[in-house]
Protein backbone atom coordinates (compact mmCIF):
# COMPACT_ATOMS: atom_id res chain seq x y z
CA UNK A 1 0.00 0.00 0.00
CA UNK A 2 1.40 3.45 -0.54
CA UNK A 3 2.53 5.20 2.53
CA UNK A 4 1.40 8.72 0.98
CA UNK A 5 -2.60 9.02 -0.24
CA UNK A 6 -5.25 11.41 -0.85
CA UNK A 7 -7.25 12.24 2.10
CA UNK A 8 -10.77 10.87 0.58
CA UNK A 9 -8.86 7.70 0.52
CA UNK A 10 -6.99 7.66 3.47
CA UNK A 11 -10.02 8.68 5.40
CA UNK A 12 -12.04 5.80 3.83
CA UNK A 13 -9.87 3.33 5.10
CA UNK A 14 -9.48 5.09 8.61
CA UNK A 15 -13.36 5.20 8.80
CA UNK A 16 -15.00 2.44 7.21
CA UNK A 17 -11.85 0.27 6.54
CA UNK A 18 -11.05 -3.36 8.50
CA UNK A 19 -11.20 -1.93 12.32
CA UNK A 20 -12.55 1.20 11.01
CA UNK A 21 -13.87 4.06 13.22
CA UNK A 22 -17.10 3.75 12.51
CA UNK A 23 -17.63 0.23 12.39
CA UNK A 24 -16.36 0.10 16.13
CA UNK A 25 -19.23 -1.57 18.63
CA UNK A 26 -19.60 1.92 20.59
CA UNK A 27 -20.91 3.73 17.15
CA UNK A 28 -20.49 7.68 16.77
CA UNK A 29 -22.64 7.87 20.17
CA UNK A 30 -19.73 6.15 22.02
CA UNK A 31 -17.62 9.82 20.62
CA UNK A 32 -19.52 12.38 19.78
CA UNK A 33 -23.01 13.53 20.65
CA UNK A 34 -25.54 14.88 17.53
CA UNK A 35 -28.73 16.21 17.50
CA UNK A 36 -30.50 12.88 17.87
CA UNK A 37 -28.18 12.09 20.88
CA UNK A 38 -29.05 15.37 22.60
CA UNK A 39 -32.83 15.26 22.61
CA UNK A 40 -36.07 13.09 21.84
CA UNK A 41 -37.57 16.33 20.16
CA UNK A 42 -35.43 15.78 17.36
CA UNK A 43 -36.52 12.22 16.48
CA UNK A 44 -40.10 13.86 17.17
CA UNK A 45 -39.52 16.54 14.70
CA UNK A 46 -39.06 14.11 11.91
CA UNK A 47 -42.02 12.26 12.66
CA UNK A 48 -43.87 14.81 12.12
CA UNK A 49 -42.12 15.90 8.91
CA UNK A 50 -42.32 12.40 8.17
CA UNK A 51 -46.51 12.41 8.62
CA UNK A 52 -46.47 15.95 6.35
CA UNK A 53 -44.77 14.31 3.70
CA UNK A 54 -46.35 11.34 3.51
CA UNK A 55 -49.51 13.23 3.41
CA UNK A 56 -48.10 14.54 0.11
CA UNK A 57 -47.07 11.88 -1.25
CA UNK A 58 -49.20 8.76 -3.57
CA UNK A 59 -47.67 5.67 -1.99
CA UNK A 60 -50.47 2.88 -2.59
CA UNK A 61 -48.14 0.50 -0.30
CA UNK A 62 -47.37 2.93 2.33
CA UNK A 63 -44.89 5.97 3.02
CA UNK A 64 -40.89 4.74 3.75
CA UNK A 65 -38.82 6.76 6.18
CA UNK A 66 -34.80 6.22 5.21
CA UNK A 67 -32.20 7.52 7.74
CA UNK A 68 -28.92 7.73 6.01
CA UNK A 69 -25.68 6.77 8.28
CA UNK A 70 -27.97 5.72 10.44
CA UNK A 71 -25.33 5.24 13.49
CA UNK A 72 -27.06 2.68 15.53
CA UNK A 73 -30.59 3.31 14.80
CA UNK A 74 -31.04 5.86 17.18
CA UNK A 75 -32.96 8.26 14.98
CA UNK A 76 -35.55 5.55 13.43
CA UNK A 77 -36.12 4.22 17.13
CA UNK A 78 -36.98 7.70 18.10
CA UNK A 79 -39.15 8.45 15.01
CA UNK A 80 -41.22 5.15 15.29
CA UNK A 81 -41.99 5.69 19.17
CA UNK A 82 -43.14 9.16 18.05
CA UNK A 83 -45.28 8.62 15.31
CA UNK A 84 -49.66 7.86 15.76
CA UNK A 85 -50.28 4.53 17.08
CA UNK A 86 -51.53 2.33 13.68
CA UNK A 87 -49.61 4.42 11.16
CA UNK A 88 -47.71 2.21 8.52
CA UNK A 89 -44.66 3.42 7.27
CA UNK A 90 -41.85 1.17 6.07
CA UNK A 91 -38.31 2.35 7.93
CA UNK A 92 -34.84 1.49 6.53
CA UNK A 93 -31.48 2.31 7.81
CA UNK A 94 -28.81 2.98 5.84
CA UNK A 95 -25.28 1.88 7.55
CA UNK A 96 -22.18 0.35 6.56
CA UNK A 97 -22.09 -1.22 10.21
CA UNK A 98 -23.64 -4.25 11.47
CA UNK A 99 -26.89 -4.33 12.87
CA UNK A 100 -27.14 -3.80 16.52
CA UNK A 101 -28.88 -6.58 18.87
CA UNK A 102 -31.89 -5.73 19.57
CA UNK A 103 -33.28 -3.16 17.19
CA UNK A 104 -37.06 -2.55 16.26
CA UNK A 105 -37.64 -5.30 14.24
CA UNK A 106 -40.40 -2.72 12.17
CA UNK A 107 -36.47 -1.18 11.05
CA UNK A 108 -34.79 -2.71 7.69
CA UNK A 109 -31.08 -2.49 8.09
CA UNK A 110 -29.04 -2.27 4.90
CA UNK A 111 -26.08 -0.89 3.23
CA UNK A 112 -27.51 0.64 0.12
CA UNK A 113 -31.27 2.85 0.25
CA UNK A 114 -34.51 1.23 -1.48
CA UNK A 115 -35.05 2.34 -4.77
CA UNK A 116 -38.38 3.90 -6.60
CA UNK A 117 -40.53 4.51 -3.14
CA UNK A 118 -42.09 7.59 -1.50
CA UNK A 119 -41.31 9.24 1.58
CA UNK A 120 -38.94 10.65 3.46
CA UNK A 121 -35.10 10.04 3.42
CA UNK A 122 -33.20 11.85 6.37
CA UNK A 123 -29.43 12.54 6.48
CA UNK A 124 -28.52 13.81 9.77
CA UNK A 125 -24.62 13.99 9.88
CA UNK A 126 -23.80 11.94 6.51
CA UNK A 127 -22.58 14.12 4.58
CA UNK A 128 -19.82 15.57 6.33
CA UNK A 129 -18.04 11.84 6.61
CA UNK A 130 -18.48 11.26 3.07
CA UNK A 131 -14.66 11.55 2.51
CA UNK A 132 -13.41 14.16 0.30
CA UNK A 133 -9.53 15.16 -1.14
CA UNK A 134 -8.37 18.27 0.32
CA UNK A 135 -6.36 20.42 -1.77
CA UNK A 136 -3.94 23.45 -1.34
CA UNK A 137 -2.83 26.41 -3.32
CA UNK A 138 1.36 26.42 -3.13
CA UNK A 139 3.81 29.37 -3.19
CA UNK A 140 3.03 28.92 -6.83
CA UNK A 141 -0.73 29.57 -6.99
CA UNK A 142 -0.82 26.21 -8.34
CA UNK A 143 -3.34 23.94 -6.66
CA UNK A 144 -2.37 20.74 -5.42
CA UNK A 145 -3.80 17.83 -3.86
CA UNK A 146 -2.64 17.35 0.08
CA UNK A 147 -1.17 13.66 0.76
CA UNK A 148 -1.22 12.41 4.35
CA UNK A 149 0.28 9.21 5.95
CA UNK A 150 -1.25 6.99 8.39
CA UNK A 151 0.21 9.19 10.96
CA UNK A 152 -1.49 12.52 10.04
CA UNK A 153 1.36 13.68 8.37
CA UNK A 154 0.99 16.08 5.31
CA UNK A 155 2.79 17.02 2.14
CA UNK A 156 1.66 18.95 -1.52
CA UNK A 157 1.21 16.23 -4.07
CA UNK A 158 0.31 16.57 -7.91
CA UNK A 159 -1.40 19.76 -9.27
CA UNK A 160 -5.57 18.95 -9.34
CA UNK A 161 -6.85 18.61 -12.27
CA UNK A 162 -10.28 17.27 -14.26
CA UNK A 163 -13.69 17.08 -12.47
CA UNK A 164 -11.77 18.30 -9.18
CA UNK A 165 -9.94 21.18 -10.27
CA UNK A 166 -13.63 23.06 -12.13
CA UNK A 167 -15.70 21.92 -8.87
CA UNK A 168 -12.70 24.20 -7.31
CA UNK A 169 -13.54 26.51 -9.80
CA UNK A 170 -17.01 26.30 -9.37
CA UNK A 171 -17.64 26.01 -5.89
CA UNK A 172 -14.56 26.63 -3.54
CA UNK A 173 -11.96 28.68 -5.75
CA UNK A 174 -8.42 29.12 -3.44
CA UNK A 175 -7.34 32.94 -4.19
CA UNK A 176 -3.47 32.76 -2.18
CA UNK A 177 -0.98 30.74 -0.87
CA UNK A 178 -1.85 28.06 1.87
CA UNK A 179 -5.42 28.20 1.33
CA UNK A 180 -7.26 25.18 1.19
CA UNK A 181 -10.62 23.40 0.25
CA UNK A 182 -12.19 20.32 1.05
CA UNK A 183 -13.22 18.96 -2.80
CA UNK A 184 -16.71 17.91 -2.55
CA UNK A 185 -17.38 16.49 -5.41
CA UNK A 186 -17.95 13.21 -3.51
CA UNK A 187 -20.35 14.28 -1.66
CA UNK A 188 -22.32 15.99 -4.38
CA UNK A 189 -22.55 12.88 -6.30
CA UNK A 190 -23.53 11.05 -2.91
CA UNK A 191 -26.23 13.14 -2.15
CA UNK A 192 -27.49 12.83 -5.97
CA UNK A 193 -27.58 9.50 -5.64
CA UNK A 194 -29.24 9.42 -2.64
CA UNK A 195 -32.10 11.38 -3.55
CA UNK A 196 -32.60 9.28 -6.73
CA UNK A 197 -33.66 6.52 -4.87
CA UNK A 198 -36.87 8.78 -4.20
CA UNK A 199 -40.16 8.06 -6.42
CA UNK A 200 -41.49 11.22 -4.58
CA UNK A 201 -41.29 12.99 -1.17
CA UNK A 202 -38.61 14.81 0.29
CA UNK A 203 -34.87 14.31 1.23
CA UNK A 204 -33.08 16.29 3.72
CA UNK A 205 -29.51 16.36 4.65
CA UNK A 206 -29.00 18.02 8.09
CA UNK A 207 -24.85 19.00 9.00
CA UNK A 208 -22.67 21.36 10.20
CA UNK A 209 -21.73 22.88 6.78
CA UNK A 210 -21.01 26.61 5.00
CA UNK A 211 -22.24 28.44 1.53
CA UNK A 212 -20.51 30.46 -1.05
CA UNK A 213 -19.44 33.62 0.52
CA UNK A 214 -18.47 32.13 4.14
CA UNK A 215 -15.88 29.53 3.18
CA UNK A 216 -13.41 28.85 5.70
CA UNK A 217 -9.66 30.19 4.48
CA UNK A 218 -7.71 26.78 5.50
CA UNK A 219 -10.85 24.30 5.29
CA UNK A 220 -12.42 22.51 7.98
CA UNK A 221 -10.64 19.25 8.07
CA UNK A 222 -10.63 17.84 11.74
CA UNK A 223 -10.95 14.79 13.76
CA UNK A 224 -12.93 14.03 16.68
CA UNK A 225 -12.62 11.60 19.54
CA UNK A 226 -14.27 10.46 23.10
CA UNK A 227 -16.25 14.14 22.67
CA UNK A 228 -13.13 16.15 22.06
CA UNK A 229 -11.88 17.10 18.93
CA UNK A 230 -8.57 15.93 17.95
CA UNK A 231 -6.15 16.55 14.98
CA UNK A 232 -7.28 14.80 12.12
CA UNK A 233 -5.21 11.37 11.77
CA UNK A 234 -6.55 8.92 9.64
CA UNK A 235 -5.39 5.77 11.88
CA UNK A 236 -8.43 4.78 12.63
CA UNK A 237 -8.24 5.91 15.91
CA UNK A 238 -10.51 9.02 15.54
CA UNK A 239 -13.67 10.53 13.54
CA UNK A 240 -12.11 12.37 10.32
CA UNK A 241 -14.98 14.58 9.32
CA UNK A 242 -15.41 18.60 7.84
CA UNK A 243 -18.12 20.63 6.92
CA UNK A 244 -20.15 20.57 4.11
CA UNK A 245 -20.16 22.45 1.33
CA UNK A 246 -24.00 22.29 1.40
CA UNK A 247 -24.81 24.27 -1.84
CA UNK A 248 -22.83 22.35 -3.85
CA UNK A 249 -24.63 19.27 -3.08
CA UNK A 250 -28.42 21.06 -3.76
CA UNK A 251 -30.28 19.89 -7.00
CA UNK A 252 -32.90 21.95 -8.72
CA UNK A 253 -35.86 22.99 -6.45
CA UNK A 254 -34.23 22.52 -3.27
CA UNK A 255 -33.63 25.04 -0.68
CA UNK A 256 -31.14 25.58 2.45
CA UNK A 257 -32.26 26.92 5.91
CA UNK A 258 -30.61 26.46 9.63
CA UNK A 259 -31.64 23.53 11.99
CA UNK A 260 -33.64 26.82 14.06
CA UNK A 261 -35.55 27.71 11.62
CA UNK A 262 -36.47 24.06 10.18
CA UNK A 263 -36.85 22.81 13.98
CA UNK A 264 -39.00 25.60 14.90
CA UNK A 265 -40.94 25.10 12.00
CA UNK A 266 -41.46 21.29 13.02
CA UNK A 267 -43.22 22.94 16.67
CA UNK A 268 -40.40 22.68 18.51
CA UNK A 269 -40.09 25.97 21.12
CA UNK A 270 -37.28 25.93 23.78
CA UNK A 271 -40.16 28.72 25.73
CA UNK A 272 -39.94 28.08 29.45
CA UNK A 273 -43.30 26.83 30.92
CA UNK A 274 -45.17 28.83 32.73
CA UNK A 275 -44.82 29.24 36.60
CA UNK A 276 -48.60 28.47 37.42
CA UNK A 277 -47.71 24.93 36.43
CA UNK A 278 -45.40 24.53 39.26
CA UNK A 279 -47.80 24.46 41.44
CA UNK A 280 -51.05 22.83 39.77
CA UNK A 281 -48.47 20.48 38.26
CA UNK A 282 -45.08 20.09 39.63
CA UNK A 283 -44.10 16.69 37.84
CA UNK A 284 -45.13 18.17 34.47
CA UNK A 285 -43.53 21.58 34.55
CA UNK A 286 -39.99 19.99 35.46
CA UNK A 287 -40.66 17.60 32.38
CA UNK A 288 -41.79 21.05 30.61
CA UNK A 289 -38.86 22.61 31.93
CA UNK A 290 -36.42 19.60 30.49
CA UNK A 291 -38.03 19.65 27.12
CA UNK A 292 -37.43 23.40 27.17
CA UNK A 293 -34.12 23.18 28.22
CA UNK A 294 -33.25 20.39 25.45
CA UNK A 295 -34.64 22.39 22.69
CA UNK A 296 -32.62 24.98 23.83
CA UNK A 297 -29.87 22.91 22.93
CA UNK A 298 -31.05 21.53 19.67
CA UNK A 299 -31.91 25.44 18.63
CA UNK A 300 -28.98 27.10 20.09
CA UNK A 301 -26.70 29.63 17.94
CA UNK A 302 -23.05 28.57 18.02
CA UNK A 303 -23.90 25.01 17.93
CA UNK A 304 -26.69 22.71 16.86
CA UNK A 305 -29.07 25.56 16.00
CA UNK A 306 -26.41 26.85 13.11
CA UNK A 307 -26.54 23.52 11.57
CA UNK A 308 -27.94 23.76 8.16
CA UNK A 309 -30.90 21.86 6.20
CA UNK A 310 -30.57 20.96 2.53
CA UNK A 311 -34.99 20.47 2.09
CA UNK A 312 -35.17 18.56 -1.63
CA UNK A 313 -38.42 17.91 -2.71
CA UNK A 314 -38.77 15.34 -5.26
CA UNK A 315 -41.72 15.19 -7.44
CA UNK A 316 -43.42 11.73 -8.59
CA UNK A 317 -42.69 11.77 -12.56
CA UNK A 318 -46.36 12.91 -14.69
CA UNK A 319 -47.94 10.06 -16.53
C-alpha cells in the first residue's frame, strides 16, 4: 500500500476500513453527541415531517422513512416511538455497520437505500463523513492535492486537475498561498444519488456545513474523539470529518435553511413553561422545563441551532 494518499482515501480506510472508526461496537454515540443524541424532540420533529410528507405523497403500499448513516438506529427508534399509534410506514437504515442486537424489528437495516418509493429520506450527519480530497494552493498559486500518511502527516502532491480542479472553480476557488478546500465532489454525487432513490417525497440532509461567501480560508478538516476534537489522523483511531459544502450538493428545487428555523418550524419551542404549572403540576412543569431546556440545545446559535438543512423535494414523474 502506498505510505502517501489522498485524504478521501486515506479517510475511507481510517473510517470504514477493517477496524474502522465507525464500524467500532460503541458507534459515533460512544464519541460524539448529535442532535438525535441530545434530545427526543429531534426524532419527534421528523415524525412529524415524516406524517407531512407522507400526506403529500401517492404511496399505494405505504410511506418509507430512510435515515442515512444511520449510526445505531437511534434516529428511526426515536421516530417510530413518536409517530400515531396504527400508522404504517416502512423504515430502513442505511449503515455500513452491522446491525445492533436488539433493534425494532419494524427497522430494515441495509447498506444501500430502497429504490423507486415515497417518503422521506433523512441525512442527519452523513454528509460531512463522506470523505473528500483536500487540496492546497502552493507558493506557486498552483493547486495541489494534500497527501497524508497513516500518521497525520501532510505534504503537496500533484497539481488537481479534471472534475476536481472546475468543482474548485465552481464552488470553492483558493485565491493565495496556503489556502485550502475540502473537494466535494464526492459528496455531491452522494447526495445525488441518494435522492434518486426517491419516487417522490422529500430528502433532507441536516450537517454542520457553509455556503458560497463564508468559506473557511484553511478548510475545515478535523478529527474528533471520546467528545473532544482531535487533529485529524486517519489511523483509525478518531472521527475524520469537515463541513459541508451544502450548496454544492443542492439539486434543482431545493432550498437551504438552519436547523432553528427548520426545527422551529417542526413545533419545537425551547419557551420556558409557565410558573402556574409549578404548582397545579409540579411533575409536568420539570418535564416542561427539560423539554425546554433540550430544545434549547437543539436550537442554540453557536452550535446545533447553526446547523444547516438541505430540504429537496422530489416530485413523482407525470404520466
Amino acid at each position: 500500500m502506498c505510505e502517501w494518499r489522498g485524504w478521501r482515501e486515506a479517510a475511507e480506510s481510517a473510517l470504514y476500513g477493517p477496524g474502522g472508526f465507525y464500524l467500532r461496537p460503541e458507534g459515533p454515540a460512544g464519541h460524539f453527541r448529535t442532535s438525535v443524541h441530545a434530545s427526543p424532540l429531534f426524532a419527534a420533529a421528523v415524525a412529524r415531517l415524516l406524517l407531512t410528507t407522507a400526506e403529500e405523497t401517492d404511496a399505494a403500499d405505504g410511506p418509507v422513512i430512510i435515515d442515512m448513516g444511520a449510526g445505531r438506529g437511534e434516529l428511526l427508534t426515536g421516530v417510530l416511538a413518536a409517530l400515531p399509534t396504527g400508522f404504517a410506514v416502512r423504515a430502513y437504515a442505511v449503515e455500513r455497520a452491522a446491525r445492533p442486537p436488539g433493534l425494532d424489528p419494524r427497522i430494515v437495516w441495509t447498506s444501500e437505500p430502497p429504490s423507486g418509493v415515497h417518503g422521506l429520506l433523512f441525512a442527519n450527519e452523513w454528509l460531512d463523513n463522506v470523505p473528500v480530497d483536500v487540496a492546497e494552493m502552493d507558493e506557486d498559486g498552483v493547486v495541489r492535492l494534500v497527501l497524508v500518511r497513516r500518521d497525520g502527516t501532510e505534504r503537496l502532491g500533484p497539481p488537481v486537475t479534471g472534475a476536481d480542479a472546475r468543482w474548485l472553480e465552481r464552488w470553492w476557488p483558493l485565491a493565495e498561498p496556503g489556502a485550502r478546500a475540502e473537494i466535494g465532489r464526492p459528496r455531491d454525487e452522494a447526495w445525488a444519488a441518494a435522492v434518486g432513490c426517491l419516487r417522490s417525497g422529500l430528502a433532507v440532509a441536516a450537517d454542520y456545513a457553509h455556503t458560497a461567501g463564508s468559506r473557511p480560508l484553511f478548510g475545515t478538516l478535523t478529527g474528533f474523539r471520546a467528545g473532544r476534537e482531535v487533529p485529524p489522523v486517519p489511523d483509525g483511531s478518531a472521527d475524520i470529518t469537515a463541513h459541508v459544502a451544502l450548496d454544492a450538493c443542492a439539486l434543482p428545487g431545493a432550498s437551504i435553511t438552519t436547523q432553528r428555523e427548520a426545527l422551529r418550524a417542526l413545533g419545537v419551542s425551547a419557551g420556558r413553561p409557565p410558573l402556574a404549572l409549578a404548582s397545579s403540576d409540579p411533575a409536568g412543569y420539570v418535564r416542561a422545563l427539560s423539554a425546554a431546556g433540550e430544545a434549547a440545545e437543539l436550537l442554540a446559535g453557536g452550535g446545533l441551532g447553526d446547523f444547516l438543512w438541505l430540504r429537496q423535494p422530489v416530485a413523482a414523474p407525470a404520466g
